[in-house]
C-alpha atoms as a PDB file:
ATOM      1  CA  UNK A   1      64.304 -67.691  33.948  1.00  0.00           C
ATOM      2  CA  UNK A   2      65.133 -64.097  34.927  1.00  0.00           C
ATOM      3  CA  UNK A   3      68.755 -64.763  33.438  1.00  0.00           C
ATOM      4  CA  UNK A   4      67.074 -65.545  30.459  1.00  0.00           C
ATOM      5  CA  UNK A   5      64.672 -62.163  30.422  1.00  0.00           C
ATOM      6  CA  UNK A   6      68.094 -60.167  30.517  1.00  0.00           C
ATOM      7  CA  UNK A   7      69.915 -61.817  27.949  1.00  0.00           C
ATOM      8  CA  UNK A   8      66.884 -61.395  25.460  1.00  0.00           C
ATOM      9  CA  UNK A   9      66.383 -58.623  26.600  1.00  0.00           C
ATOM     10  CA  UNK A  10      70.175 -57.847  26.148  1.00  0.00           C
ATOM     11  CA  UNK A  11      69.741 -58.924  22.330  1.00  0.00           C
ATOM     12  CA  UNK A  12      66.599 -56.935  21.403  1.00  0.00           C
ATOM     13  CA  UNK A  13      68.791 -53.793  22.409  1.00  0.00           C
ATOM     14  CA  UNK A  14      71.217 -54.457  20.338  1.00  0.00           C
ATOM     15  CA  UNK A  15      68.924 -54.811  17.568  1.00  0.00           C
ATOM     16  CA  UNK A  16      67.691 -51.580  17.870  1.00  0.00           C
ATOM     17  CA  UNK A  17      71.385 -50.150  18.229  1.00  0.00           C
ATOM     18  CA  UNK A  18      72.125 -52.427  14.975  1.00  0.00           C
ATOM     19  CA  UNK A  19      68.980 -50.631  13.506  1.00  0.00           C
ATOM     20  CA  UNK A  20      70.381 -46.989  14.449  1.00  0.00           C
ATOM     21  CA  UNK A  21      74.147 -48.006  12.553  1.00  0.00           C
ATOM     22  CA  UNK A  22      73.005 -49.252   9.914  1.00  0.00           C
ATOM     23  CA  UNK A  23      70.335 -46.365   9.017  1.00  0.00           C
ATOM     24  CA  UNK A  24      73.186 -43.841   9.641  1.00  0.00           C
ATOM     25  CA  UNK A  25      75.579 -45.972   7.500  1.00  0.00           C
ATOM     26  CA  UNK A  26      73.438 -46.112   4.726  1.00  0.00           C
ATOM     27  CA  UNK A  27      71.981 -42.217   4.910  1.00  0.00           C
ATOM     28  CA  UNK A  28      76.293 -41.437   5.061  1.00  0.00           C
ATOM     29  CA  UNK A  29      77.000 -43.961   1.961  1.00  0.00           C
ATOM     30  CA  UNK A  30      74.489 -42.112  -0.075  1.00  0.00           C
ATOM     31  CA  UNK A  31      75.467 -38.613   0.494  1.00  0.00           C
ATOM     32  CA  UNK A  32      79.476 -39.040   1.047  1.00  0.00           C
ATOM     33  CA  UNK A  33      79.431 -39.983  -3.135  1.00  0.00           C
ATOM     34  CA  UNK A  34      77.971 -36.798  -3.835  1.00  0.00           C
ATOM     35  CA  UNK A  35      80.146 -34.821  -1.615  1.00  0.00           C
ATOM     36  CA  UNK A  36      82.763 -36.887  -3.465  1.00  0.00           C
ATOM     37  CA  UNK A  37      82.455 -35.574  -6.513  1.00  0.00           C
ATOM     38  CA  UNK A  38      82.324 -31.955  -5.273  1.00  0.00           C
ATOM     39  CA  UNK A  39      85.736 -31.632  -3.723  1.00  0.00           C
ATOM     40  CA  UNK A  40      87.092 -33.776  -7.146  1.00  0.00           C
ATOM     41  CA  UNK A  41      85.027 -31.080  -9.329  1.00  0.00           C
ATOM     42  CA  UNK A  42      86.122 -28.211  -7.020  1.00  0.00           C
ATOM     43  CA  UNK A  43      90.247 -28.572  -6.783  1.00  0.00           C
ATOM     44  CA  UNK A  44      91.141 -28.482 -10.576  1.00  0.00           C
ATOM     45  CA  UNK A  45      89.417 -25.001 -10.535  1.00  0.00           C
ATOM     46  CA  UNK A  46      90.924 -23.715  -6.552  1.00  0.00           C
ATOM     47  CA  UNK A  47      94.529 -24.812  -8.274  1.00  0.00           C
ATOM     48  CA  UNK A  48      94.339 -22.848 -11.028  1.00  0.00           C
ATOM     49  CA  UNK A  49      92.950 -20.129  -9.042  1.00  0.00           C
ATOM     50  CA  UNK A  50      95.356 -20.367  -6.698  1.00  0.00           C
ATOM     51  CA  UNK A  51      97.921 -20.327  -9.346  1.00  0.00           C
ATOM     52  CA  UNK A  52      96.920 -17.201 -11.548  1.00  0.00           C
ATOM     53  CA  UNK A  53      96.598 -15.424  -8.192  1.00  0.00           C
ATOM     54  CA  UNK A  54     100.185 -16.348  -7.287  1.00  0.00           C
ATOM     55  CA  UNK A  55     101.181 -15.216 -10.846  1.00  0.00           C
ATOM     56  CA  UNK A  56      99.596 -11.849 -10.698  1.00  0.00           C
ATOM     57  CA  UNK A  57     100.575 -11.100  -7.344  1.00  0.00           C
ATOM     58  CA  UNK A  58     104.012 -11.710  -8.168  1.00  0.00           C
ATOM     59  CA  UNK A  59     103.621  -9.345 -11.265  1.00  0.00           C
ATOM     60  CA  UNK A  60     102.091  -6.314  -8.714  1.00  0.00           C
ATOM     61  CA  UNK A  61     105.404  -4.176  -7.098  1.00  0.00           C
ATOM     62  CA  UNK A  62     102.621  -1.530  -5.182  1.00  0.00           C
ATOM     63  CA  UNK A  63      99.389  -1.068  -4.286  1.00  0.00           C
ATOM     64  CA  UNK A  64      96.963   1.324  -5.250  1.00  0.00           C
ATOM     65  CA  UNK A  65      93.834   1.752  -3.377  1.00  0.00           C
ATOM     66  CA  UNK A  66      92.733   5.400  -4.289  1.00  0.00           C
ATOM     67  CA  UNK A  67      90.878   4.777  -7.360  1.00  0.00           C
ATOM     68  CA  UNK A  68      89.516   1.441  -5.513  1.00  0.00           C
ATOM     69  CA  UNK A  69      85.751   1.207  -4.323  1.00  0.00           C
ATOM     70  CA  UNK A  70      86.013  -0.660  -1.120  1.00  0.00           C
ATOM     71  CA  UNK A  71      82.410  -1.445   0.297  1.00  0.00           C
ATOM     72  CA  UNK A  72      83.840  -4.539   2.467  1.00  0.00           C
ATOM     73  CA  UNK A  73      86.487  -5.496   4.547  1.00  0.00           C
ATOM     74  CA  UNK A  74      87.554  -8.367   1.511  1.00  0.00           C
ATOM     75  CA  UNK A  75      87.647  -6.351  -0.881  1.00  0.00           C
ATOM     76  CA  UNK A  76      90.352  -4.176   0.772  1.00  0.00           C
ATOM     77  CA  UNK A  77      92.914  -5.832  -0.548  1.00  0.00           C
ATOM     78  CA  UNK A  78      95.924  -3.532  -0.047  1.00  0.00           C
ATOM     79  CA  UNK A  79      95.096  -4.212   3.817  1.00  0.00           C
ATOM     80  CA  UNK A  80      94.722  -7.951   3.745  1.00  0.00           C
ATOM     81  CA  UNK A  81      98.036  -8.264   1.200  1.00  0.00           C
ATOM     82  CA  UNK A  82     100.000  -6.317   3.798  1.00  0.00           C
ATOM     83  CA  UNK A  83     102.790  -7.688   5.539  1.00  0.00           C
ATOM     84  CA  UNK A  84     103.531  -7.736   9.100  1.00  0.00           C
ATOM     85  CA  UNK A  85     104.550  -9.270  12.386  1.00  0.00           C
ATOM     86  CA  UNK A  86     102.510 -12.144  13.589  1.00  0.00           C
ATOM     87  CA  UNK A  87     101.253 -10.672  17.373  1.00  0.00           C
ATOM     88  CA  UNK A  88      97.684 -12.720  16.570  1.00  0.00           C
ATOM     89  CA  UNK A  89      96.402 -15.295  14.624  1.00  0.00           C
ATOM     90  CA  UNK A  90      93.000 -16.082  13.295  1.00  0.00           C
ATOM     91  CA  UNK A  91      91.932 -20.025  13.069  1.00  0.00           C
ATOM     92  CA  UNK A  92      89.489 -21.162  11.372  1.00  0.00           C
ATOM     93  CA  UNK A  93      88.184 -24.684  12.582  1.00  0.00           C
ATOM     94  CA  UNK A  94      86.414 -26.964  10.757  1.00  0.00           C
ATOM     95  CA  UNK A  95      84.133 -29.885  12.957  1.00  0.00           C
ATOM     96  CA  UNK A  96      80.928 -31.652  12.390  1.00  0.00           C
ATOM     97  CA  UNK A  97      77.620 -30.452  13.670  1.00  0.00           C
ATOM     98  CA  UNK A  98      76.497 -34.103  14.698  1.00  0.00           C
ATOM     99  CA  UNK A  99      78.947 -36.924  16.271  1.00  0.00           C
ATOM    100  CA  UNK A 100      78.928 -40.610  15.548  1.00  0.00           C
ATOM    101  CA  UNK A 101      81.427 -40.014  13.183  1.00  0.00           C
ATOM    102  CA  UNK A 102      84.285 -41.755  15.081  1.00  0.00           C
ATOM    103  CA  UNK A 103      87.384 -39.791  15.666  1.00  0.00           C
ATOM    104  CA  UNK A 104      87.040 -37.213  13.253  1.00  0.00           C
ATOM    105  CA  UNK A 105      86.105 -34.724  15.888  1.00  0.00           C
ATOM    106  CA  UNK A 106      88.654 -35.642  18.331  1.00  0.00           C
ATOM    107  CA  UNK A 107      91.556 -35.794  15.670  1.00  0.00           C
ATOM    108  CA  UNK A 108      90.556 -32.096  14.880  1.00  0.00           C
ATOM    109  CA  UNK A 109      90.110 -30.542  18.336  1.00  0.00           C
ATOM    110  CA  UNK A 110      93.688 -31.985  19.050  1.00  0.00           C
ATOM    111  CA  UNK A 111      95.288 -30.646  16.223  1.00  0.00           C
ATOM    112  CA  UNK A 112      93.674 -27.167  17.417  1.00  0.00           C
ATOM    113  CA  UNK A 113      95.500 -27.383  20.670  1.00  0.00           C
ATOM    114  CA  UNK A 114      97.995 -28.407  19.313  1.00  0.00           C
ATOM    115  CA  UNK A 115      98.433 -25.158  17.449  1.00  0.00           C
ATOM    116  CA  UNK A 116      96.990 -22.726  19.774  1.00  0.00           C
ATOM    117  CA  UNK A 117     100.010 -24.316  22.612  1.00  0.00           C
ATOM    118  CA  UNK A 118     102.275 -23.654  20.054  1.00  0.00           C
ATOM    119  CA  UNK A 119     101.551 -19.892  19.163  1.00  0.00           C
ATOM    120  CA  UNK A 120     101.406 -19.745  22.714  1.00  0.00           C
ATOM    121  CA  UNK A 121     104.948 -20.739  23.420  1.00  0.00           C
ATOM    122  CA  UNK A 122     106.037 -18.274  20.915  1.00  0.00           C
ATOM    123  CA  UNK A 123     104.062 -15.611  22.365  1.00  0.00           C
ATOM    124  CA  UNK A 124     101.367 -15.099  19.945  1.00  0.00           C
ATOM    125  CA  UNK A 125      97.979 -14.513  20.936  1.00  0.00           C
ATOM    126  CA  UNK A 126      95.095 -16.785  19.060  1.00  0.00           C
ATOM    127  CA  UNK A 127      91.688 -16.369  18.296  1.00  0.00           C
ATOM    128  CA  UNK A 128      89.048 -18.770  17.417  1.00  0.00           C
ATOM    129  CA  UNK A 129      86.549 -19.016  14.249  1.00  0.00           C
ATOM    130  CA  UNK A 130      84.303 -22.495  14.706  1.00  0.00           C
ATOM    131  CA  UNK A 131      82.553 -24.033  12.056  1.00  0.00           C
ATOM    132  CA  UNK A 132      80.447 -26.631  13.152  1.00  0.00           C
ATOM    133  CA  UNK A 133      79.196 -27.703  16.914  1.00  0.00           C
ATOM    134  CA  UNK A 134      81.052 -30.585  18.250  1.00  0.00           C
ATOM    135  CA  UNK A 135      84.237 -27.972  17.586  1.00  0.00           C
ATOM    136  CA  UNK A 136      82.104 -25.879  19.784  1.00  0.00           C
ATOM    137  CA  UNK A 137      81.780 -28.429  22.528  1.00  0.00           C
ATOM    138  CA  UNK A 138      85.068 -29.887  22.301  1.00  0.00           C
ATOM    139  CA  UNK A 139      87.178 -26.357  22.638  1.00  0.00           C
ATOM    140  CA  UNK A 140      84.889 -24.614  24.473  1.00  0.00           C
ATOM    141  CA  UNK A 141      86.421 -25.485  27.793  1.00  0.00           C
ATOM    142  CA  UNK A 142      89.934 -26.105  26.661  1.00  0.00           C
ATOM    143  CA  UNK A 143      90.287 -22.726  25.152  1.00  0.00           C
ATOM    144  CA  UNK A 144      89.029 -20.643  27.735  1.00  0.00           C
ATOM    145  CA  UNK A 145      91.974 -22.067  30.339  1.00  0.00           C
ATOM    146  CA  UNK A 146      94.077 -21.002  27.667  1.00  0.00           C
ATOM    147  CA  UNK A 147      92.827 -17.871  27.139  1.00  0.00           C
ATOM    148  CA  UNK A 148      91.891 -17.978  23.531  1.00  0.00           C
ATOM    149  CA  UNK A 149      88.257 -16.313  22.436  1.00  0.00           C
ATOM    150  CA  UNK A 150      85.864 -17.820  20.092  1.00  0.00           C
ATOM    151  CA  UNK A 151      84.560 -15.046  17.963  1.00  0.00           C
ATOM    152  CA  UNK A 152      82.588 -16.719  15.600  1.00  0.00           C
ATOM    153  CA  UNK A 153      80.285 -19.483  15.426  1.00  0.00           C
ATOM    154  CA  UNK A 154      79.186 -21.101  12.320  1.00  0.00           C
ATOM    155  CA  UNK A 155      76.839 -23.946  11.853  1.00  0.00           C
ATOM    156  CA  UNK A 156      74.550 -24.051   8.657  1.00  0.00           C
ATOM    157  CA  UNK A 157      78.178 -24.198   6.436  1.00  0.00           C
ATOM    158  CA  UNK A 158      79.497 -27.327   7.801  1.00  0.00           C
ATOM    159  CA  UNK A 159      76.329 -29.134   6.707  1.00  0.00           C
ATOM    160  CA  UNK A 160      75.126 -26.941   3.241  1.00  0.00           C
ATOM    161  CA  UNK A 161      78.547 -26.033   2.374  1.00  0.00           C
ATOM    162  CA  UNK A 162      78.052 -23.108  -0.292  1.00  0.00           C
ATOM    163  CA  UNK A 163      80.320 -19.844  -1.907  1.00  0.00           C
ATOM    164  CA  UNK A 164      78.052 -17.828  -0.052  1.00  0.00           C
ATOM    165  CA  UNK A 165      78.509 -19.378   3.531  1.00  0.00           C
ATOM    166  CA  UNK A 166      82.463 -19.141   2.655  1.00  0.00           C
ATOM    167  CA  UNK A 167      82.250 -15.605   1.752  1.00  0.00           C
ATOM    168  CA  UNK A 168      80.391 -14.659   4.845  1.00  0.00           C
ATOM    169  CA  UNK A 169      83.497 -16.541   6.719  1.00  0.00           C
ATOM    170  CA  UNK A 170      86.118 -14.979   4.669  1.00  0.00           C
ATOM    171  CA  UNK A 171      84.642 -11.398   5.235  1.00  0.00           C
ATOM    172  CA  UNK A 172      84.148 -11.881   9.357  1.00  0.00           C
ATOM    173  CA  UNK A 173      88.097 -12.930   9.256  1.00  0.00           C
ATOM    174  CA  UNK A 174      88.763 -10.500   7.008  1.00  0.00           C
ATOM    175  CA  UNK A 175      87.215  -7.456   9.131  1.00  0.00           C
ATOM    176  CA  UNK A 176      89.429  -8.922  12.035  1.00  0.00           C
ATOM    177  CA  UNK A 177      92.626  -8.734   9.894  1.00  0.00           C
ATOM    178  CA  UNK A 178      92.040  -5.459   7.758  1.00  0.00           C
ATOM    179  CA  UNK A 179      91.511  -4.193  11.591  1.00  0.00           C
ATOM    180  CA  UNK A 180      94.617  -5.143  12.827  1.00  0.00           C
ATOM    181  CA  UNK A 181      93.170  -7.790  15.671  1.00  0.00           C
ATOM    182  CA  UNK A 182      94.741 -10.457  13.439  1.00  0.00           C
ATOM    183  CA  UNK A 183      97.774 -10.602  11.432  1.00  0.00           C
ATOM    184  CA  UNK A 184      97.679 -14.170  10.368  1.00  0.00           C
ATOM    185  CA  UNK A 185      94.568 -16.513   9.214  1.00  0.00           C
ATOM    186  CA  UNK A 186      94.875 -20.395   9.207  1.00  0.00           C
ATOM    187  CA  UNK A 187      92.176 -22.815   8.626  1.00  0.00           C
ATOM    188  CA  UNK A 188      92.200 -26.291  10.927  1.00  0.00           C
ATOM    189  CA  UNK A 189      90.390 -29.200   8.515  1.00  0.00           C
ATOM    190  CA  UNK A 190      90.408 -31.881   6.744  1.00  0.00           C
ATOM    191  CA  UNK A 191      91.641 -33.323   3.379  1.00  0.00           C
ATOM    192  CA  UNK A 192      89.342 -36.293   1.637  1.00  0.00           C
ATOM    193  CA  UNK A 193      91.024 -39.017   0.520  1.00  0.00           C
ATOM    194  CA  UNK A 194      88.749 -41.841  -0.301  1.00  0.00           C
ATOM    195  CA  UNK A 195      86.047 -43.264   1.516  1.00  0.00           C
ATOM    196  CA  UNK A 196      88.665 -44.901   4.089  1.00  0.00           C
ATOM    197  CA  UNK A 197      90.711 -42.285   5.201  1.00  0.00           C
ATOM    198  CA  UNK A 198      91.324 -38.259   5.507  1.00  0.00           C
ATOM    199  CA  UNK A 199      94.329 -35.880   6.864  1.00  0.00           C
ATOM    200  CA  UNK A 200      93.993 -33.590   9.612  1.00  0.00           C
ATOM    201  CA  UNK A 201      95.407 -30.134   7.742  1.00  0.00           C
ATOM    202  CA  UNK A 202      96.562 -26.392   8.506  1.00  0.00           C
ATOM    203  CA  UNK A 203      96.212 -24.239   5.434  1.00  0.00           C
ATOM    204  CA  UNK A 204      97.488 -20.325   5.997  1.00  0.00           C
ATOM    205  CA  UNK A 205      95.379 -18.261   4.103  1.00  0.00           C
ATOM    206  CA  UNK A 206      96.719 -15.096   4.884  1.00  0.00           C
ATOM    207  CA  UNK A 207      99.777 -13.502   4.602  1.00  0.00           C
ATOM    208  CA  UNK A 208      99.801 -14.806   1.138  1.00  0.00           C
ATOM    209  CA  UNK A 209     103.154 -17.210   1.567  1.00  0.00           C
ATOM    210  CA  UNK A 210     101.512 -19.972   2.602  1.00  0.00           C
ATOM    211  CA  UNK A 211      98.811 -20.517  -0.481  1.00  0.00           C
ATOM    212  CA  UNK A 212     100.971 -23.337  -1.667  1.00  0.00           C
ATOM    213  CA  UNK A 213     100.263 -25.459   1.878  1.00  0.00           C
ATOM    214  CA  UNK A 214      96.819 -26.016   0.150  1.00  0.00           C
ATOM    215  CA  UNK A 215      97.506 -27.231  -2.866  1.00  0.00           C
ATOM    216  CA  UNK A 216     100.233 -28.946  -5.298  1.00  0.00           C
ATOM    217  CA  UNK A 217     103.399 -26.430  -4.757  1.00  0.00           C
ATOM    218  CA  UNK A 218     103.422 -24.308  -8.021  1.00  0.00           C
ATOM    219  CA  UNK A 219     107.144 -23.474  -9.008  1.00  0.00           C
ATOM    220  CA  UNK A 220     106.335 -21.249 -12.426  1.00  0.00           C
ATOM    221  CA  UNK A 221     104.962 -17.308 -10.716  1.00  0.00           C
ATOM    222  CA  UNK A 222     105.524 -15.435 -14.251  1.00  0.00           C
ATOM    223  CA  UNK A 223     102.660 -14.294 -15.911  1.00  0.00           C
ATOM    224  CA  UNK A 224     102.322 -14.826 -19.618  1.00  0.00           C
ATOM    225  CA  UNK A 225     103.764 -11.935 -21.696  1.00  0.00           C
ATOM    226  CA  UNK A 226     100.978 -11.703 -23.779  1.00  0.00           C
ATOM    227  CA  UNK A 227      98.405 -11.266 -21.054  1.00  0.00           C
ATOM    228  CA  UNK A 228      96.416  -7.898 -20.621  1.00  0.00           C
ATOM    229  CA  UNK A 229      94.482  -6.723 -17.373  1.00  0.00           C
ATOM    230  CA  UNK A 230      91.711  -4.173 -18.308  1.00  0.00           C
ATOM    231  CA  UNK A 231      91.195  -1.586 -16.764  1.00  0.00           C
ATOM    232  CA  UNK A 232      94.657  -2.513 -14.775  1.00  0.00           C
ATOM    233  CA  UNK A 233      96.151  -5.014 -12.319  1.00  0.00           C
ATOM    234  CA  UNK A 234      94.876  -3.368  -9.470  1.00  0.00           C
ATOM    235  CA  UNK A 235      91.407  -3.514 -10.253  1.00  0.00           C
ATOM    236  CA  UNK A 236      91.721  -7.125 -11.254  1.00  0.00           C
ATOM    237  CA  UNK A 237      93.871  -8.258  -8.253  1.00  0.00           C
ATOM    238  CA  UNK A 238      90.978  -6.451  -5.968  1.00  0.00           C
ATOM    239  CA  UNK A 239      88.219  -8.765  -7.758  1.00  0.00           C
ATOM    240  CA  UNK A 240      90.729 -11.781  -7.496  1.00  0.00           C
ATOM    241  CA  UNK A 241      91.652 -11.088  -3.768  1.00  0.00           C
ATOM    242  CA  UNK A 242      88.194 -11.946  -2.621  1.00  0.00           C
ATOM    243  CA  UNK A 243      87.481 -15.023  -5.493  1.00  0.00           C
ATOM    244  CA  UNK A 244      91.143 -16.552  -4.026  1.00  0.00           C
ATOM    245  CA  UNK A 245      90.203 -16.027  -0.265  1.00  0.00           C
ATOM    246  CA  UNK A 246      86.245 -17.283  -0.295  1.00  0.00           C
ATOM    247  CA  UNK A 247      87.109 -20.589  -2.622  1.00  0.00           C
ATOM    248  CA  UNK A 248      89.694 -21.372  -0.441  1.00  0.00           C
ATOM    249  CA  UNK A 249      87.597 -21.108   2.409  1.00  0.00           C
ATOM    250  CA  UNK A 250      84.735 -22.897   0.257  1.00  0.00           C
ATOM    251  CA  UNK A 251      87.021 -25.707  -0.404  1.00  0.00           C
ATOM    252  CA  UNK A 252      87.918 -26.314   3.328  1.00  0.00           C
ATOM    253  CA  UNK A 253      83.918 -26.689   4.034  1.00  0.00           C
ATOM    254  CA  UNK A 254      83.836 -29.197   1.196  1.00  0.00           C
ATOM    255  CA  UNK A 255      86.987 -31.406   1.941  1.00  0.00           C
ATOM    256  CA  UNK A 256      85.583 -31.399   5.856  1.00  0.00           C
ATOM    257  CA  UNK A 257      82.207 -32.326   4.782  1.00  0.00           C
ATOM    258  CA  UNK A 258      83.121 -35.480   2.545  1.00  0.00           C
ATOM    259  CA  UNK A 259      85.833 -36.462   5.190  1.00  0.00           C
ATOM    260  CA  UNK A 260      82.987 -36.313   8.076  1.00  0.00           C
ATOM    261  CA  UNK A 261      80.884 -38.541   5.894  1.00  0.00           C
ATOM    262  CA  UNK A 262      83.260 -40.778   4.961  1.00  0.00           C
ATOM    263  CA  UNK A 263      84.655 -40.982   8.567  1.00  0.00           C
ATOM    264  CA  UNK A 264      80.693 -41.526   9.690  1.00  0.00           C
ATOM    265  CA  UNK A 265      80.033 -44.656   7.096  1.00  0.00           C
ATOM    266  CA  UNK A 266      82.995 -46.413   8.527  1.00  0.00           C
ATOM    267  CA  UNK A 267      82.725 -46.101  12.257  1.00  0.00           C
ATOM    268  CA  UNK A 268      78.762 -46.876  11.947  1.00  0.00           C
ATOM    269  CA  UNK A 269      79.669 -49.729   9.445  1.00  0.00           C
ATOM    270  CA  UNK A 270      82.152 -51.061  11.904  1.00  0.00           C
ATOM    271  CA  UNK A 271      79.786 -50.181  14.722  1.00  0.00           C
ATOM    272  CA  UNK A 272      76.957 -52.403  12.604  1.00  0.00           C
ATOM    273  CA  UNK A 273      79.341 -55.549  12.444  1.00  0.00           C
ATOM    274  CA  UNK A 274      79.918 -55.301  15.900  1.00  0.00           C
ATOM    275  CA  UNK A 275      76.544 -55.353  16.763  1.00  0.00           C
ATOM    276  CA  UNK A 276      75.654 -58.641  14.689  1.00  0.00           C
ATOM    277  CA  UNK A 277      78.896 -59.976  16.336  1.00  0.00           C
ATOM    278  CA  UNK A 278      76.976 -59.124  19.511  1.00  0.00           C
ATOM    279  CA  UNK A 279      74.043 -60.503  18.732  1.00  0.00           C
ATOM    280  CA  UNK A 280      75.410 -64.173  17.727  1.00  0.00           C
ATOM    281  CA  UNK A 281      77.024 -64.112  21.204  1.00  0.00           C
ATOM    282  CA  UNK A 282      73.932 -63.266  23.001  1.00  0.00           C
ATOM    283  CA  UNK A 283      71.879 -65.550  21.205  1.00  0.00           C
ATOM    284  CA  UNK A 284      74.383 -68.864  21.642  1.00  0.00           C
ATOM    285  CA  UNK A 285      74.276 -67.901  25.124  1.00  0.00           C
ATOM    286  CA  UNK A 286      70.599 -67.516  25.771  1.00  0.00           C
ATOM    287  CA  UNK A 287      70.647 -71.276  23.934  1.00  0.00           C
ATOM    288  CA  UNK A 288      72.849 -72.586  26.682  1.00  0.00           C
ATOM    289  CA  UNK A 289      70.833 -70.823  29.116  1.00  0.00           C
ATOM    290  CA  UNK A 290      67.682 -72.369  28.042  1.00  0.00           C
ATOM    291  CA  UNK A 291      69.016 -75.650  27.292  1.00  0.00           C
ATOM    292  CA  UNK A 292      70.139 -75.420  31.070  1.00  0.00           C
ATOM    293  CA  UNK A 293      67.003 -74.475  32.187  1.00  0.00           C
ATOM    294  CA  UNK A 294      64.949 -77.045  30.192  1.00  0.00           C
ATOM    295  CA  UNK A 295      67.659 -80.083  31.415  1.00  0.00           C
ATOM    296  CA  UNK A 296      66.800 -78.882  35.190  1.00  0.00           C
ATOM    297  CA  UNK A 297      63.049 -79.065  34.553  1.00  0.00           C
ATOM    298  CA  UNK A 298      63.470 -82.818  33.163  1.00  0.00           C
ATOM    299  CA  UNK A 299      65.774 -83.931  35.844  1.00  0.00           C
ATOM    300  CA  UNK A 300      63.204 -82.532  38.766  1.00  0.00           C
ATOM    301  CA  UNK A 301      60.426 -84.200  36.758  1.00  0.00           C
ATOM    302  CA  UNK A 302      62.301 -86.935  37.024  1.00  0.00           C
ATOM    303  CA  UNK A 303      63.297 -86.955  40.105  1.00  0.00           C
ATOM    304  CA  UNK A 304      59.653 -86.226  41.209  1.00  0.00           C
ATOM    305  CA  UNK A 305      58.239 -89.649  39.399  1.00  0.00           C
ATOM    306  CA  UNK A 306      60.774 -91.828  41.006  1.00  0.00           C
ATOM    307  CA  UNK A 307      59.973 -90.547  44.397  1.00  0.00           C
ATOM    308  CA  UNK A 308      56.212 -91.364  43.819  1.00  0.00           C
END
């Protein structure tokens, strides 16, 4: 009878687990459509952003930052559109605050190391933005053998992604770079695809080159002839240097959000069939146990009258 006790008991675990899933599927279901539509809403208007900052950037020979007001490091934008030779890069890495969410984690803690052993090999130093806390977890170790700090920690953004959250991001990497600690910036997420699937991505933020990693490549940079800039270029390209460097960093939150939700539906969906799989098991074998069981009570009882 005891070998009955643990295989119920066995089954009314699993219940619970199947319990857990399925509330966790269900709360991800509901929000991962709503985080849908925000990266679908939100890369129409990064592309063209993107685009018209290419465009104008192209159009820009010098610049001028005497008649500029510069209250923060982002809006320095002679500094951050300056070119030089990579000695340190910024990364910015996107995780999840909670885990259950399969291998999304994992997939982009390796594709961190991956990039900080790289930079290593070519002798450039790296340093560590982290958005979210299973990032924090995962690299915490791993980077400190390889001698890569952590500077910032973000949490709040991963979950409430906002332009706000992004701008406060943009202007800690921004202080680093306009400083000279950096003289790269990179983001580590991930791009939604559909509910199914995602793709571990680098995007280069800064220098400007590598805008075109994020998005569609854009082949036309000429600005329209008929186009004015009041007061000038300058003043506009300083106003469009923070817009371009805070949506792309706003995008990254949302694209990591939906693919964290989407990547949590399916492994607690999966995790929920598993458990009812489980459960049939369990249950056909606690039948065969207590069929056992109630054949051995028959035979003794009858065994027991013929002796008599």
């Amino acid at each position: 009878m005891s070998n009955l006790r643990d295989i119920k008991n066995r089954i009314q675990s699993v219940e619970s687990t199947k319990k857990i899933t399925r509330a966790m599927k269900m709360v991800a279901a509901a929000k991962v459509k709503k985080s849908e539509n925000a990266v679908k809403a939100s890369r129409p208007y990064t592309k063209e952003l993107v685009e018209m900052f290419r465009k104008l950037l192209n159009s820009v020979t010098s610049y001028d930052s005497e008649t500029l007001k510069i209250k923060f490091a982002i809006d320095d934008y002679p500094a951050l559109l300056q070119r030089r030779t990579v000695k340190n890069v910024g990364i910015l890495v996107m995780t999840s605050n909670k885990g259950l969410a399969g291998a999304y984690n994992a997939n982009v803690v390796r594709e961190t190391l991956k990039r900080i052993k790289n930079y290593q090999n070519e002798g450039v130093g790296v340093e560590l933005f982290i958005a979210g806390q299973k990032g924090i977890s995962g690299l915490r170790k791993k980077v400190q053998q390889l001698g890569c700090p952590i500077v910032k920690k973000y949490f709040s953004a991963i979950d409430k992604p906002s332009p706000m959250e992004a701008r406060d991001i943009a202007e800690d990497m921004a202080e680093e770079y306009v400083a000279g600690k950096i003289d790269k910036i990179e983001i580590v997420t991930t791009r939604f695809k559909n509910m199914m699937s995602y793709f571990v991505e680098d995007w280069q933020v800064l220098p400007v080159e590598g805008v075109v990693n994020v998005h569609e490549r854009i082949t036309d940079n000429i600005l329209d002839p008929l186009m004015e800039f009041i007061p000038d270029r300058h003043h506009i390209l300083q106003k469009l240097v923070p817009m371009y460097m805070t949506n792309i960093f706003y995008q990254a939150l949302l694209e990591a959000q939906a693919s964290e939700l989407a990547s949590r539906m399916t492994s607690m969906s999966a995790a929920t069939t598993n458990a009812e799989k489980m459960i049939k098991e369990l249950t056909v074998e606690y039948n065969k146990s207590r069929q056992f069981a109630i054949t051995q009570d028959i035979i003794e009882v009858v065994n027991g009258a013929n002796s008599l």
